[in-house]
C-alpha atoms as a PDB file:
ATOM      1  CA  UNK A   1       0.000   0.000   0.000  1.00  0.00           C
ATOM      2  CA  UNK A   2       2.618   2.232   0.953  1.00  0.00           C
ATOM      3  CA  UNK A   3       4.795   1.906  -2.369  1.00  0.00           C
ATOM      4  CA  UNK A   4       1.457   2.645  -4.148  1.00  0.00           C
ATOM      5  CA  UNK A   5       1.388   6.233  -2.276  1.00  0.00           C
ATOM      6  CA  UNK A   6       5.006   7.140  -3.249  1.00  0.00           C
ATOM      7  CA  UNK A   7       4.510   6.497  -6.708  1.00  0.00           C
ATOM      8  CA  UNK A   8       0.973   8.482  -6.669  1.00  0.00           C
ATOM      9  CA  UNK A   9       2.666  11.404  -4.944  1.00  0.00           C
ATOM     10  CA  UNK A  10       5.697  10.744  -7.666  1.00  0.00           C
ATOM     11  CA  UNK A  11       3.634  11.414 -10.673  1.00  0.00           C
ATOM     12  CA  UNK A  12       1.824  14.266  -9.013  1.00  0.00           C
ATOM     13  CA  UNK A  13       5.001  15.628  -8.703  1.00  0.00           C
ATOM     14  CA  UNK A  14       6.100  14.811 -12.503  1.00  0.00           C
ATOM     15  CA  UNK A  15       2.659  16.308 -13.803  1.00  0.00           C
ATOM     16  CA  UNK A  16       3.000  19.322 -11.399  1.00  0.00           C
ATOM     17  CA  UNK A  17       6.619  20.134 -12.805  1.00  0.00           C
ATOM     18  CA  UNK A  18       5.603  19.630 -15.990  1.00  0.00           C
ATOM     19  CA  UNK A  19       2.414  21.175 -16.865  1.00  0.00           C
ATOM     20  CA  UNK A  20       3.805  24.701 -17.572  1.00  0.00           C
ATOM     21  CA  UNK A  21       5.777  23.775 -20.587  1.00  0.00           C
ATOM     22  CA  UNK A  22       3.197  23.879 -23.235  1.00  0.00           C
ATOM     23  CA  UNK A  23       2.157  27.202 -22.203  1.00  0.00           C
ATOM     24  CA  UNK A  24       5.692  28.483 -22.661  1.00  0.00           C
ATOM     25  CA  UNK A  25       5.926  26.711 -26.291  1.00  0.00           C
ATOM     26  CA  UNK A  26       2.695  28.317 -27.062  1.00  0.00           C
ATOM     27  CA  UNK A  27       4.676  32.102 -26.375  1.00  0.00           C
ATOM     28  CA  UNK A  28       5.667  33.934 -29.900  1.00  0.00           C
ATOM     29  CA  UNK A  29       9.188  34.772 -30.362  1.00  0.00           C
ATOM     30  CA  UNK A  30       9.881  37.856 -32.062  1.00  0.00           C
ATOM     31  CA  UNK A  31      12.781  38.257 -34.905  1.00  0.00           C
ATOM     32  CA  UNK A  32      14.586  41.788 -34.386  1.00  0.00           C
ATOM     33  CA  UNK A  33      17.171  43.654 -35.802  1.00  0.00           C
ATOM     34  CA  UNK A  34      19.064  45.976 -33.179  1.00  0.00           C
ATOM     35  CA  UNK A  35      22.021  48.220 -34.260  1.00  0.00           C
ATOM     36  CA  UNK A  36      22.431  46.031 -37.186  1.00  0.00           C
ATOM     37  CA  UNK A  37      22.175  43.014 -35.344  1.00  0.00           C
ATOM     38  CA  UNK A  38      19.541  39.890 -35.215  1.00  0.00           C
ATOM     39  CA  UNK A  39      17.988  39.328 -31.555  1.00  0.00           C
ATOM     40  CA  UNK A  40      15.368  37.535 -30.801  1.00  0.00           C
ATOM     41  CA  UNK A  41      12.778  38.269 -27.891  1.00  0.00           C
ATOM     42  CA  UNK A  42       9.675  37.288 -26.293  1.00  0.00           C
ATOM     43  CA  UNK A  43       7.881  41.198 -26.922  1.00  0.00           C
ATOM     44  CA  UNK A  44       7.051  42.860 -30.325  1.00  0.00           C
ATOM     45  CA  UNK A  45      10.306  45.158 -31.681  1.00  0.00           C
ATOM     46  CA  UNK A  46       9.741  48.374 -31.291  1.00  0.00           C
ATOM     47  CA  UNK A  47       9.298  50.504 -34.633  1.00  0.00           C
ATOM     48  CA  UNK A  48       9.722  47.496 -36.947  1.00  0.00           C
ATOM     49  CA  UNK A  49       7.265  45.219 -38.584  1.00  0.00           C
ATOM     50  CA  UNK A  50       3.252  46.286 -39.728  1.00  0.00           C
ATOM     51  CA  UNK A  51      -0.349  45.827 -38.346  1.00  0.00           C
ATOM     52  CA  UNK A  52      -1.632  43.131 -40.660  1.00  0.00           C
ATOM     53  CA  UNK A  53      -5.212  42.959 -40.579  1.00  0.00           C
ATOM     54  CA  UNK A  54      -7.019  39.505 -40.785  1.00  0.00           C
ATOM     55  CA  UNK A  55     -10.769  38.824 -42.166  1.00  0.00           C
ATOM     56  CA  UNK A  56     -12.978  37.266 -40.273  1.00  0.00           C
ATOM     57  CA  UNK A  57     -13.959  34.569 -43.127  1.00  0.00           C
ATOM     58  CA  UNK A  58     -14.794  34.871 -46.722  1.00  0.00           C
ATOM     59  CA  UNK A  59     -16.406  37.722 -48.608  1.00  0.00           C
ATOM     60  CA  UNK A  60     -20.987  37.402 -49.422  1.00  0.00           C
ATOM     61  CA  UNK A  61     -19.077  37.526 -53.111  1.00  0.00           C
ATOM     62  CA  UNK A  62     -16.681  34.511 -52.415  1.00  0.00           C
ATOM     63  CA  UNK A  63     -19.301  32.325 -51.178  1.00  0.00           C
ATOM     64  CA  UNK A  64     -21.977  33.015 -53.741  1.00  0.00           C
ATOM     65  CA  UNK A  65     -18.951  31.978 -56.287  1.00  0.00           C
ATOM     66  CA  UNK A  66     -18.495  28.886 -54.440  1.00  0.00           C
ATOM     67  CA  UNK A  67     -21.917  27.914 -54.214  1.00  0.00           C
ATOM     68  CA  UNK A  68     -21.958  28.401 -58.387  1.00  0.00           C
ATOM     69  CA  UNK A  69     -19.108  26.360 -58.608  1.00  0.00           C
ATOM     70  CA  UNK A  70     -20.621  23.438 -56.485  1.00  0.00           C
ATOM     71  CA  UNK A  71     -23.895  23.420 -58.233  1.00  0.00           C
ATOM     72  CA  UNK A  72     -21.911  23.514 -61.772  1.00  0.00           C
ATOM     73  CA  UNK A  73     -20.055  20.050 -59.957  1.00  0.00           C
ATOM     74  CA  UNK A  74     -22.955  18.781 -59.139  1.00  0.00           C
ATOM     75  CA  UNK A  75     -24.605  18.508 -62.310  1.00  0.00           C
ATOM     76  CA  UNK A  76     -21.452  17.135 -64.152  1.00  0.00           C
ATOM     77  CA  UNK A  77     -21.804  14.449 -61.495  1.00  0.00           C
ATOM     78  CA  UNK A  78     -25.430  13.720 -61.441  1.00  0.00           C
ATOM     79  CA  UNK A  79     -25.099  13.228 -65.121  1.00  0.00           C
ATOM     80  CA  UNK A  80     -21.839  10.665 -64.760  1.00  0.00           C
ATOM     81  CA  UNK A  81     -24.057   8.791 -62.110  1.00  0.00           C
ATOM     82  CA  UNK A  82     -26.968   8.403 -64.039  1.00  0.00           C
ATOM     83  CA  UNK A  83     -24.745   7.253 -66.961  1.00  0.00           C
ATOM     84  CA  UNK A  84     -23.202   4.968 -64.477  1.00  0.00           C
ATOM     85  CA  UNK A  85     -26.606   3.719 -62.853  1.00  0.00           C
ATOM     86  CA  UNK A  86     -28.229   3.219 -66.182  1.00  0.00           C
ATOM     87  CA  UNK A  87     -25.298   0.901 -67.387  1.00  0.00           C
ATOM     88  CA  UNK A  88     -25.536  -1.263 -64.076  1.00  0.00           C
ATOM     89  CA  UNK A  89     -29.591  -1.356 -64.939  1.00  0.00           C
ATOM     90  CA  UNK A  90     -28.510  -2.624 -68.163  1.00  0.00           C
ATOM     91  CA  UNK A  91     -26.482  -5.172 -67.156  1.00  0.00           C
ATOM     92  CA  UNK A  92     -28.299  -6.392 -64.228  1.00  0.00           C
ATOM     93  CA  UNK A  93     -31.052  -7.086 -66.689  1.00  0.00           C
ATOM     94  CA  UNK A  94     -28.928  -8.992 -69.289  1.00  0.00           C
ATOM     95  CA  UNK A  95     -28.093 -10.982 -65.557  1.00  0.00           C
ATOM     96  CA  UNK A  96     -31.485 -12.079 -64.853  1.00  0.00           C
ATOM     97  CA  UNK A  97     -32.066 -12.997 -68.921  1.00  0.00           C
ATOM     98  CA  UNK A  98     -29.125 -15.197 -68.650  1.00  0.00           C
ATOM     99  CA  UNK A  99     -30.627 -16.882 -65.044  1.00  0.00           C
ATOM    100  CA  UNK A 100     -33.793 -16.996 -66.544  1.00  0.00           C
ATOM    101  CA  UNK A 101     -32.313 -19.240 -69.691  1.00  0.00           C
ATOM    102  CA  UNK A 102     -30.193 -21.457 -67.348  1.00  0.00           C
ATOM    103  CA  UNK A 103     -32.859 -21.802 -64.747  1.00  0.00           C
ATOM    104  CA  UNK A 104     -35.332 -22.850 -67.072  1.00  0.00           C
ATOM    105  CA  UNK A 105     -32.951 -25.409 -68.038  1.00  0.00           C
ATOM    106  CA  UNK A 106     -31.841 -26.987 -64.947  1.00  0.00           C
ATOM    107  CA  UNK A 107     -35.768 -27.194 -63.865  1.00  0.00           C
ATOM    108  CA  UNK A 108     -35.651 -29.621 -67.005  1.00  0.00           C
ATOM    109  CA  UNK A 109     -32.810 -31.362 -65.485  1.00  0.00           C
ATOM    110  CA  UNK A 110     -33.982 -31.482 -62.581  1.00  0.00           C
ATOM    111  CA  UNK A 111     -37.322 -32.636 -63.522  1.00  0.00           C
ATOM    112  CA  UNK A 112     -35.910 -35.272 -65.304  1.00  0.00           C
ATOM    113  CA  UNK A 113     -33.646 -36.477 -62.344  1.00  0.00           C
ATOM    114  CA  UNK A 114     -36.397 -36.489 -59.813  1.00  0.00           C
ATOM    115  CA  UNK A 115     -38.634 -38.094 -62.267  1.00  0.00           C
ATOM    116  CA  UNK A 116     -35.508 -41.381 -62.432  1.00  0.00           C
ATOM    117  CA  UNK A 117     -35.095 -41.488 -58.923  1.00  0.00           C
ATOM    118  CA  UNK A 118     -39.299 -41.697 -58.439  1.00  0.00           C
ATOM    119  CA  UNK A 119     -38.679 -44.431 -61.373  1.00  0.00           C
ATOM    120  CA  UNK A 120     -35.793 -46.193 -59.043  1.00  0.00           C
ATOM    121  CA  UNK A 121     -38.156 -46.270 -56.066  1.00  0.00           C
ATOM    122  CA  UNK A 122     -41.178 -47.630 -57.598  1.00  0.00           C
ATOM    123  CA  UNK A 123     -39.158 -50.371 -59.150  1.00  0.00           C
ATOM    124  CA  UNK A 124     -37.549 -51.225 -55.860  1.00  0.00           C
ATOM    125  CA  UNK A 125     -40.802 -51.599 -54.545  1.00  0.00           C
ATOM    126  CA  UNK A 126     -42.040 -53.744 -57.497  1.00  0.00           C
ATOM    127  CA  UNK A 127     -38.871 -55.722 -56.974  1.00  0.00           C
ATOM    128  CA  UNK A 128     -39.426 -56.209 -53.662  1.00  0.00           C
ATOM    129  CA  UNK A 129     -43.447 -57.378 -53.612  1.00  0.00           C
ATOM    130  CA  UNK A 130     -42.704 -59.859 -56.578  1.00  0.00           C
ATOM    131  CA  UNK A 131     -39.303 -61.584 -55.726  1.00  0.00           C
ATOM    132  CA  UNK A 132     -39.755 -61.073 -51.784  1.00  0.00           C
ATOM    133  CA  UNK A 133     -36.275 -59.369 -51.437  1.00  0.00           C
ATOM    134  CA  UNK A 134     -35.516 -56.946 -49.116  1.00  0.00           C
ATOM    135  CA  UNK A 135     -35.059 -54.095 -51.510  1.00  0.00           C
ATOM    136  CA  UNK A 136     -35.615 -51.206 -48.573  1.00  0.00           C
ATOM    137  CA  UNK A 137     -32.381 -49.656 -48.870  1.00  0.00           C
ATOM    138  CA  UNK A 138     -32.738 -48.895 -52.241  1.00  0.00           C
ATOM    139  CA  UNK A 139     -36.134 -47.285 -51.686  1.00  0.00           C
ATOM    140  CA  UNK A 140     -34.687 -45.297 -48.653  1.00  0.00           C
ATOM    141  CA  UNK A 141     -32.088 -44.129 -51.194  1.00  0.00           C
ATOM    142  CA  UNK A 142     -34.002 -42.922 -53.366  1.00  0.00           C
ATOM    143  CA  UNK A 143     -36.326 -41.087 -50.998  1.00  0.00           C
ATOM    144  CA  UNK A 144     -33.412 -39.341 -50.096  1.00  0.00           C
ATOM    145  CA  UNK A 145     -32.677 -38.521 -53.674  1.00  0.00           C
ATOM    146  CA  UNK A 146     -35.987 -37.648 -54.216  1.00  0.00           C
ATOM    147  CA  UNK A 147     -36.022 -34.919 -51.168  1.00  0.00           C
ATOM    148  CA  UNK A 148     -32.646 -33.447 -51.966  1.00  0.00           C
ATOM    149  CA  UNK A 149     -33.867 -32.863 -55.753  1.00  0.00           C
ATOM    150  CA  UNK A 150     -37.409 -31.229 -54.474  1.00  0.00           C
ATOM    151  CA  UNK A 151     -35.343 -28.791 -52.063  1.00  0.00           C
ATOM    152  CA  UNK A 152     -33.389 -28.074 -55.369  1.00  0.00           C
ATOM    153  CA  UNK A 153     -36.191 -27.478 -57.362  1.00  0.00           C
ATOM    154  CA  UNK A 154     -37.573 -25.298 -53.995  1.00  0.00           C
ATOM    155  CA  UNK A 155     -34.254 -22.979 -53.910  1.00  0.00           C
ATOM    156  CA  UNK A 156     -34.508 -23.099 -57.933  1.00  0.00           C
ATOM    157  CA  UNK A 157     -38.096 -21.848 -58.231  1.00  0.00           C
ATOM    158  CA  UNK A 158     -38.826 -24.918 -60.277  1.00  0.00           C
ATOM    159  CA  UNK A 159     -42.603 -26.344 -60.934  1.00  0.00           C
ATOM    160  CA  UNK A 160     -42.646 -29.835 -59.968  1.00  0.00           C
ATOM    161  CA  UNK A 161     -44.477 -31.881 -63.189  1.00  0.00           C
END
């Protein structure tokens, strides 16, 4: 507890001694030439150097200039952008033509696949009934096939036929 304390009343001490420096940085420093020679100083030389007067901001004439020059930017870009979105409409459209085309054709497929693996099952079944063989893992099998092709055909957007 007590070597907690001593460094607590340490950087007290540190911050303490320390603190004034930035003020002192923040003091100008004034360039002067006395009897032909440079010296610097902390106070303003007297008889050399001018009042320079600063505005406050921009003129009302600046700022209606700027605002004209902002709304001329403007319209150069809203025309780029429209350019720009209109292209992306275009080919976002040739996208979904091409999807359209290839989903139309893998609902074939898939119809077709779904339809073979109904065609599997049934004949396990039929195999089963007339030679008295165990055929259920084949029908399980193709139940499965038959559900994994259906969620296809779900994510797809396929009719089932």
């Amino acid at each position: 507890m007590r070597g907690r304390t001593i460094w607590r009343r340490t950087g007290a001490i540190l911050v303490l001694a320390l603190a004034p420096w930035p003020a002192a940085w923040a003091q100008g420093v004034f360039k002067c030439t006395v009897d032909g020679k440079t010296v610097y100083q902390a106070a303003p030389c007297e008889g050399q150097g001018k009042v320079v007067e600063l505005s406050r901001g921009p003129s009302e004439r600046d700022i209606q200039e700027a605002k004209k020059r902002a709304a001329a930017d403007r319209s150069q870009v809203s025309a780029a952008d429209r350019r720009i979105l209109q292209r992306a409409e275009e080919r976002t459209q040739q996208r979904v033509q091409n999807t359209v085309v290839a989903s139309n054709a893998d609902c074939t497929s898939l119809n077709n696949r779904r339809a073979a693996a109904y065609g599997r099952r049934n004949g396990a079944y039929r195999m089963s009934r007339q030679t008295n063989v165990d055929r259920s893992a084949d029908v399980h099998q193709a139940d499965s096939d038959i559900q994994m092709i259906e969620a296809q055909m779900a994510r797809a957007g396929c009719s089932m036929q």
